[in-house]
Protein backbone atom coordinates (compact mmCIF):
# COMPACT_ATOMS: atom_id res chain seq x y z
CA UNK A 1 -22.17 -15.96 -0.61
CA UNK A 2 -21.17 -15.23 2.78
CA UNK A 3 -18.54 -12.34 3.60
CA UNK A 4 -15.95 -15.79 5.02
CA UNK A 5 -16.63 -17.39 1.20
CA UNK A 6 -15.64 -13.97 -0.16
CA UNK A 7 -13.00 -13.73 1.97
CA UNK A 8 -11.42 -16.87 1.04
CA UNK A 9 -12.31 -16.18 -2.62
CA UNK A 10 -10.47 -13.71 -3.50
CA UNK A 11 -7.77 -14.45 -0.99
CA UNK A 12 -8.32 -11.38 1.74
CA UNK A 13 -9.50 -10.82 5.20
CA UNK A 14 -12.88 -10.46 6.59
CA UNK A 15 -11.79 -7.40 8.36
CA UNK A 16 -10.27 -6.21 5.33
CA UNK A 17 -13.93 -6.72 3.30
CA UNK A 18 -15.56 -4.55 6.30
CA UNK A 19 -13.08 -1.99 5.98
CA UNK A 20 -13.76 -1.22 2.20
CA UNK A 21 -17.01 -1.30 2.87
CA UNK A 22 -16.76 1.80 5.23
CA UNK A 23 -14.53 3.04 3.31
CA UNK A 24 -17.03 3.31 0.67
CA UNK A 25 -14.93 1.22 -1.73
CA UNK A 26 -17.57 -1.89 -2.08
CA UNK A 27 -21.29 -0.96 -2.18
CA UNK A 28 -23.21 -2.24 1.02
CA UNK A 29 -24.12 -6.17 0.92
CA UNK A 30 -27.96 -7.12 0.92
CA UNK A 31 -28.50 -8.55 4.59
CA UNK A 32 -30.78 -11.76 4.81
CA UNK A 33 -33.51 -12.31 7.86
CA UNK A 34 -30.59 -13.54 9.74
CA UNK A 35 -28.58 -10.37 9.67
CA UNK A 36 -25.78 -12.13 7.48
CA UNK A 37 -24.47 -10.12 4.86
CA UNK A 38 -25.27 -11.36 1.26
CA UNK A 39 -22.18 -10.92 -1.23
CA UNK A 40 -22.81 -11.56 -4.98
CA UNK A 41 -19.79 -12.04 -8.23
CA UNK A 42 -20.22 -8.27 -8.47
CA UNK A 43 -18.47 -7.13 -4.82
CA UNK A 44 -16.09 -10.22 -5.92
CA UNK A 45 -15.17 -8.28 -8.76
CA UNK A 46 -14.72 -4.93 -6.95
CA UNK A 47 -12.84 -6.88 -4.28
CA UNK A 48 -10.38 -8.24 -6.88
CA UNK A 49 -9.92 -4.55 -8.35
CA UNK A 50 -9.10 -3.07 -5.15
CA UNK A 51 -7.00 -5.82 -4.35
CA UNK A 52 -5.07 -5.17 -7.41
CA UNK A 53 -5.09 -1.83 -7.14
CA UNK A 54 -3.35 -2.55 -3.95
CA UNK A 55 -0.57 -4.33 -4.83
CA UNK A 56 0.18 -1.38 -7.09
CA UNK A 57 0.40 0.94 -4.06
CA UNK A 58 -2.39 2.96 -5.53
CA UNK A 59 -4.25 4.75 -2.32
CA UNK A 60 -7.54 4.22 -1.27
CA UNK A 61 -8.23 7.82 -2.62
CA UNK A 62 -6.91 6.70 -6.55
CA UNK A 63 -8.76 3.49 -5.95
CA UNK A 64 -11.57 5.53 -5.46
CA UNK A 65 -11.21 8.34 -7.91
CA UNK A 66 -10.31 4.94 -10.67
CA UNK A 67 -13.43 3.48 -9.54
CA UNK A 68 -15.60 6.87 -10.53
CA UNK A 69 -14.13 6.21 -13.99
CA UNK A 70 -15.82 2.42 -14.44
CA UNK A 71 -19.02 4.02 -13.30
CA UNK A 72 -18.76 6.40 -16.52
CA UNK A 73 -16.86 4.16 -19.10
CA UNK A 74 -17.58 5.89 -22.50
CA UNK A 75 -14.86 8.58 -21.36
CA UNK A 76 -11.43 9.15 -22.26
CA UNK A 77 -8.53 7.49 -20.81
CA UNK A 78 -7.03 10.85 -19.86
CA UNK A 79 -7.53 11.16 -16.52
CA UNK A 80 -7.02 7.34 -15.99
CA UNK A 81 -3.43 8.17 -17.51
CA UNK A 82 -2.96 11.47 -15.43
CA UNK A 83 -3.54 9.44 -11.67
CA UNK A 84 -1.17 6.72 -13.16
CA UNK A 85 1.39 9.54 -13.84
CA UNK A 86 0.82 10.76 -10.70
CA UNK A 87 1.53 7.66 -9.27
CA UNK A 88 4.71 6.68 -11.15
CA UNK A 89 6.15 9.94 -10.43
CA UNK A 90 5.43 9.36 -6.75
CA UNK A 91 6.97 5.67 -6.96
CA UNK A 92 10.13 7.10 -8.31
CA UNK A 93 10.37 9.61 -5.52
CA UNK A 94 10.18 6.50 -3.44
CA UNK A 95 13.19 4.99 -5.16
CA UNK A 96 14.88 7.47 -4.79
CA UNK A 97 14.52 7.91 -1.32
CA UNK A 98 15.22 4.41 -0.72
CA UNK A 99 18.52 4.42 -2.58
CA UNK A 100 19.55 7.39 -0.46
CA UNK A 101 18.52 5.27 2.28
CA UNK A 102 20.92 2.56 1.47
CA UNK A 103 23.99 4.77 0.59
CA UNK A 104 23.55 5.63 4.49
CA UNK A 105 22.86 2.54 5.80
CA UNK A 106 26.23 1.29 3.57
CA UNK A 107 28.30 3.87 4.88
CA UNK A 108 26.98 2.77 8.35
CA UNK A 109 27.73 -0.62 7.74
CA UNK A 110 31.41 0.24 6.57
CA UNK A 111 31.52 1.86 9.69
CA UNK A 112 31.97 -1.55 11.87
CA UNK A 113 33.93 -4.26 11.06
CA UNK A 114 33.91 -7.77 12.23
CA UNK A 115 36.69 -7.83 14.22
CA UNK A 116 35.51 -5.61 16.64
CA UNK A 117 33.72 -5.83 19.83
CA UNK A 118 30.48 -4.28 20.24
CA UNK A 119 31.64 -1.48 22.57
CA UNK A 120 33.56 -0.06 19.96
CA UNK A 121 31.16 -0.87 17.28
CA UNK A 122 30.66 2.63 14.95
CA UNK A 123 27.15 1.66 14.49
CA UNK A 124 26.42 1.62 18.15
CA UNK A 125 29.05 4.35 19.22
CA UNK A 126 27.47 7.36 20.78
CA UNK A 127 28.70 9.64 18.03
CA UNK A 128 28.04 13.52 17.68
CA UNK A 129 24.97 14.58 17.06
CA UNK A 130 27.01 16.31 13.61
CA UNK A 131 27.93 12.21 12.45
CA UNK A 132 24.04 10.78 13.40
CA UNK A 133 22.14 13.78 11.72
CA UNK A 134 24.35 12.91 8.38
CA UNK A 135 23.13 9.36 8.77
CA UNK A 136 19.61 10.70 9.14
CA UNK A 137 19.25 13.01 5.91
C-alpha cells in the first residue's frame, strides 16, 4: 500500500509516517520503479504500536527501547516493567505539578470577582514582583 492508504489506515498523518521513519521507529519502505514507497501489514503494525505507545505519553526513546524488546521476545518482562515504572512515576510527577498548577490558578481566580471592572481586575493588576513570583512556583 501506499504511505496515503497507511496513513488513513491507521488513522495518522503522512508527515507523521515520514517522521518515524527518520526517527528510526518504522524500518525503511521498499520503493517501486516509480519512487513510491511500498508499505506492507508489518509497518501497519509498528505504526499502530507507536501510535499506542503515544497516547500513553511514552517518548520516542521508550518507544524505541520497548521496540528492542519485540525484536528479542523470549526475555523477561523485567525491563518492560522497569520503563513502565519509570513512566508512571514520571506521570505522577506530572499530576502533581498540575494540581499545584491549579491551586494557583484558583487562588488567581479568587483574586477577581465579577463585579469588577477590568482595571481593577487582580488577575490583570500590575502586582509586585513578591505576589506574581508566588503565582509562578
Amino acid at each position: 500500500m501506499r504511505i496515503g492508504q497507511l496513513a488513513q489506515l491507521v488513522g495518522v498523518e503522512t508527515q507523521t509516517i515520514r517522521f518515524y521513519e527518520q526517527q528510526g521507529l518504522l524500518p525503511p519502505p521498499d520503493r517501486k520503479d516509480n519512487g513510491y514507497r511500498v508499505y506492507t501489514e508489518k509497518h501497519g503494525e509498528g505504526l499502530a504500536f507507536i501510535r499506542r505507545c503515544r497516547i500513553l505519553g511514552l517518548s520516542l526513546a521508550e518507544i524505541h527501547e520497548l521496540q528492542s524488546y519485540q525484536d528479542d521476545p523470549h526475555q523477561p518482562c523485567t525491563a518492560v516493567n522497569t520503563l513502565l515504572d519509570d513512566h508512571i512515576s514520571h506521570v505522577r510527577s506530572q499530576i502533581t505539578a498540575l494540581q499545584a498548577l491549579e491551586k494557583q490558578l484558583v487562588s488567581l481566580r479568587a483574586s477577581c470577582n465579577d463585579d469588577r471592572e477590568v482595571e481593577a481586575c487582580g488577575v490583570l493588576a500590575v502586582a509586585p514582583r513578591d505576589n506574581w513570583l508566588r503565582f509562578a512556583r
